[in-house]
Protein backbone atom coordinates (compact mmCIF):
# COMPACT_ATOMS: atom_id res chain seq x y z
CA UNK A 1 37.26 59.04 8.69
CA UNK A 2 38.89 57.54 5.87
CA UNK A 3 42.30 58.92 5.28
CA UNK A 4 45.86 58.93 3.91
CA UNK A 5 48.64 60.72 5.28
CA UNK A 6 52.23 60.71 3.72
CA UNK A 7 55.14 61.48 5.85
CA UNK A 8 58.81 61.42 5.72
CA UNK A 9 59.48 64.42 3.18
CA UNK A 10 62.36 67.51 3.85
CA UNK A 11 65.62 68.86 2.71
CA UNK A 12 68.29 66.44 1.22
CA UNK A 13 71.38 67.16 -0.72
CA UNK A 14 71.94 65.99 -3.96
CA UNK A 15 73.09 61.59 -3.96
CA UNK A 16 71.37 62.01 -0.66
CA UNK A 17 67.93 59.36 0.56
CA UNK A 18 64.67 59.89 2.05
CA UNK A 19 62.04 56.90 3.10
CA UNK A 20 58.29 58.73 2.50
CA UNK A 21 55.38 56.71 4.27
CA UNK A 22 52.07 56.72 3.64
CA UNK A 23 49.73 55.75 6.65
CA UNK A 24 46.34 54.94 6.12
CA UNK A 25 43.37 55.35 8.53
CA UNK A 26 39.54 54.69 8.53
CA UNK A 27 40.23 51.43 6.02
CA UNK A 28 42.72 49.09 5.79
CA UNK A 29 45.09 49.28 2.91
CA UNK A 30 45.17 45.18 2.41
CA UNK A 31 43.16 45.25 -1.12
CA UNK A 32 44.53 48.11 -2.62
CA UNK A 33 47.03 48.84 -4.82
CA UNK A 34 49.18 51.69 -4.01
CA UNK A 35 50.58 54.48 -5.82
CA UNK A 36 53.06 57.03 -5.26
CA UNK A 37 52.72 60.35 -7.55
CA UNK A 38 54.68 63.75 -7.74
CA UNK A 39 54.03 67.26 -8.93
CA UNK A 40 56.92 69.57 -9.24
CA UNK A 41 56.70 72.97 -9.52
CA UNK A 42 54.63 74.46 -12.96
CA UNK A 43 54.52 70.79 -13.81
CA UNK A 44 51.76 68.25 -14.17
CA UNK A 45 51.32 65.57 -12.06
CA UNK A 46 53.23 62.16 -12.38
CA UNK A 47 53.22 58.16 -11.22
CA UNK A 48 56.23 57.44 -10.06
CA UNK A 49 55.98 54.02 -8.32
CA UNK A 50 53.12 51.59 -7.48
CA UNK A 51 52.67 48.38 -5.35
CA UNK A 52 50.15 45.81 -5.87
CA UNK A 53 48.18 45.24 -2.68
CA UNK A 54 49.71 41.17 -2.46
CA UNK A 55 52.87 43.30 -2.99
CA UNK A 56 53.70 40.69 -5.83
CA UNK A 57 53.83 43.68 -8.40
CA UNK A 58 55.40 46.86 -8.73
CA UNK A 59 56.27 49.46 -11.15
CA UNK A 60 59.05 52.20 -11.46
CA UNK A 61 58.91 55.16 -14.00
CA UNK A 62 62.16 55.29 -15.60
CA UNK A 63 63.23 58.13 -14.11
CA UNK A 64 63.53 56.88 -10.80
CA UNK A 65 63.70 53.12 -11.71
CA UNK A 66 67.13 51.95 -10.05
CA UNK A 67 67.04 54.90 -7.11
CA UNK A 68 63.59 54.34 -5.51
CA UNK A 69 61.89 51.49 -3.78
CA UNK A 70 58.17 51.22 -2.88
CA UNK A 71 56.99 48.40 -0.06
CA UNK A 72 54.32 48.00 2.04
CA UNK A 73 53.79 46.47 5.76
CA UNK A 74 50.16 45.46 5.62
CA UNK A 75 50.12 45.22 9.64
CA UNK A 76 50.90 48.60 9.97
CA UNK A 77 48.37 49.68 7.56
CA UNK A 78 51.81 51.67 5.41
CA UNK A 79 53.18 51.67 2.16
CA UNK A 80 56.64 53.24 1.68
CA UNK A 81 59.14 55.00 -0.83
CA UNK A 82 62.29 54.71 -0.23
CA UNK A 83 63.93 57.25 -2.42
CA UNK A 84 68.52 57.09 -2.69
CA UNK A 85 70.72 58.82 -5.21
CA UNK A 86 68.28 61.91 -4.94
CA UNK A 87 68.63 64.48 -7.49
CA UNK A 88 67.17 68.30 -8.03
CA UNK A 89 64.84 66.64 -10.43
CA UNK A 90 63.44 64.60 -7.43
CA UNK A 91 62.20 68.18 -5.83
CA UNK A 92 58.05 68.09 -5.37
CA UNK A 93 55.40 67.31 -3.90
CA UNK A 94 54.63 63.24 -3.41
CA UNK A 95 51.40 62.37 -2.85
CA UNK A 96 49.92 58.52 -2.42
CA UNK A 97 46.46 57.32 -3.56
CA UNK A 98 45.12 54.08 -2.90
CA UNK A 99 43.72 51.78 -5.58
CA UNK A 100 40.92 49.40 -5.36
CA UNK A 101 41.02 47.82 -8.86
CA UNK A 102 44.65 46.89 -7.40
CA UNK A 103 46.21 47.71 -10.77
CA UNK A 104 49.23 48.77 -11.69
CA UNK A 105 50.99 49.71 -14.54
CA UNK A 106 53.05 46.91 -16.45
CA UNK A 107 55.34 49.71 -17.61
CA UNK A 108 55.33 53.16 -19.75
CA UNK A 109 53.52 55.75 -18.00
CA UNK A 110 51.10 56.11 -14.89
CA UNK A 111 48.98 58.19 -15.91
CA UNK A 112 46.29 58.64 -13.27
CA UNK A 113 43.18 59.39 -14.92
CA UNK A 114 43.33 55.60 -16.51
CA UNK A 115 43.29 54.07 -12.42
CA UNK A 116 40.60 53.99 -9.93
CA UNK A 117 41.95 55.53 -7.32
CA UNK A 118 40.09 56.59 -5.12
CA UNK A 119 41.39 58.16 -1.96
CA UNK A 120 44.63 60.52 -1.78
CA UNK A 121 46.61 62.10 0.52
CA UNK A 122 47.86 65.60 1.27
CA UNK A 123 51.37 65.31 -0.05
CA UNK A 124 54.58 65.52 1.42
CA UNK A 125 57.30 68.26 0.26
CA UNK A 126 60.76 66.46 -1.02
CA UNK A 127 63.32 68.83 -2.12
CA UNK A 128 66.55 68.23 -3.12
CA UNK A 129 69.40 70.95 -3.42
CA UNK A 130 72.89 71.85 -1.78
């Protein structure tokens, strides 16, 4: 069964970090391209990060370019987010999706409906407050 889990979501205060993972099962990750998204509360939503699946390109929204970090470890079939200086803003839910067109934005927005991706996960709950 073909499947994507994220992991590694919670409670953090404010300045505080996180490190989300996204396991895959059922297919091996090693020609996709990987995005991270997030939907906050009564918001649409948003791409937030995205790693090529030679890992030799990746892309940052603004708003969390400088903070977060995406990699991958192909031999453990897992792409992460590593997410510092958190902030309330961070708060939602982060899903991944896998990519086979391994494509990722050169910059602007990641708008989803523009990518072939074509398996997601379930989300994982970040939420930042004090």
């Amino acid at each position: 069964q073909v499947q994507l889990v994220e992991s590694g979501g919670g409670l953090v205060q404010p300045g505080g970090s996180l490190r989300l993972s996204c396991a895959a099962s059922g297919f091996t990750l090693d020609y996709y391209a990987i995005g991270w998204f997030r939907q906050a509360p009564g918001k649409e939503r948003e791409g937030v990060s995205c790693v090529s699946s030679s890992d030799t390109n990746t892309y940052y929204a603004n708003s969390v370019k400088g903070r977060f970090t995406i990699s991958r470890d192909n031999a453990k079939n897992t792409v992460y987010l590593q997410m510092n200086s958190l902030k309330p803003e961070d708060t939602a839910v982060y899903y991944c999706a896998a990519d086979s067109t391994d494509v990722c934005p050169r910059d602007g927005d990641y708008d989803e409906i523009y990518y072939g991706l074509d398996y997601w996960g379930k989300g994982t709950l970040v939420t930042v407050s004090s």
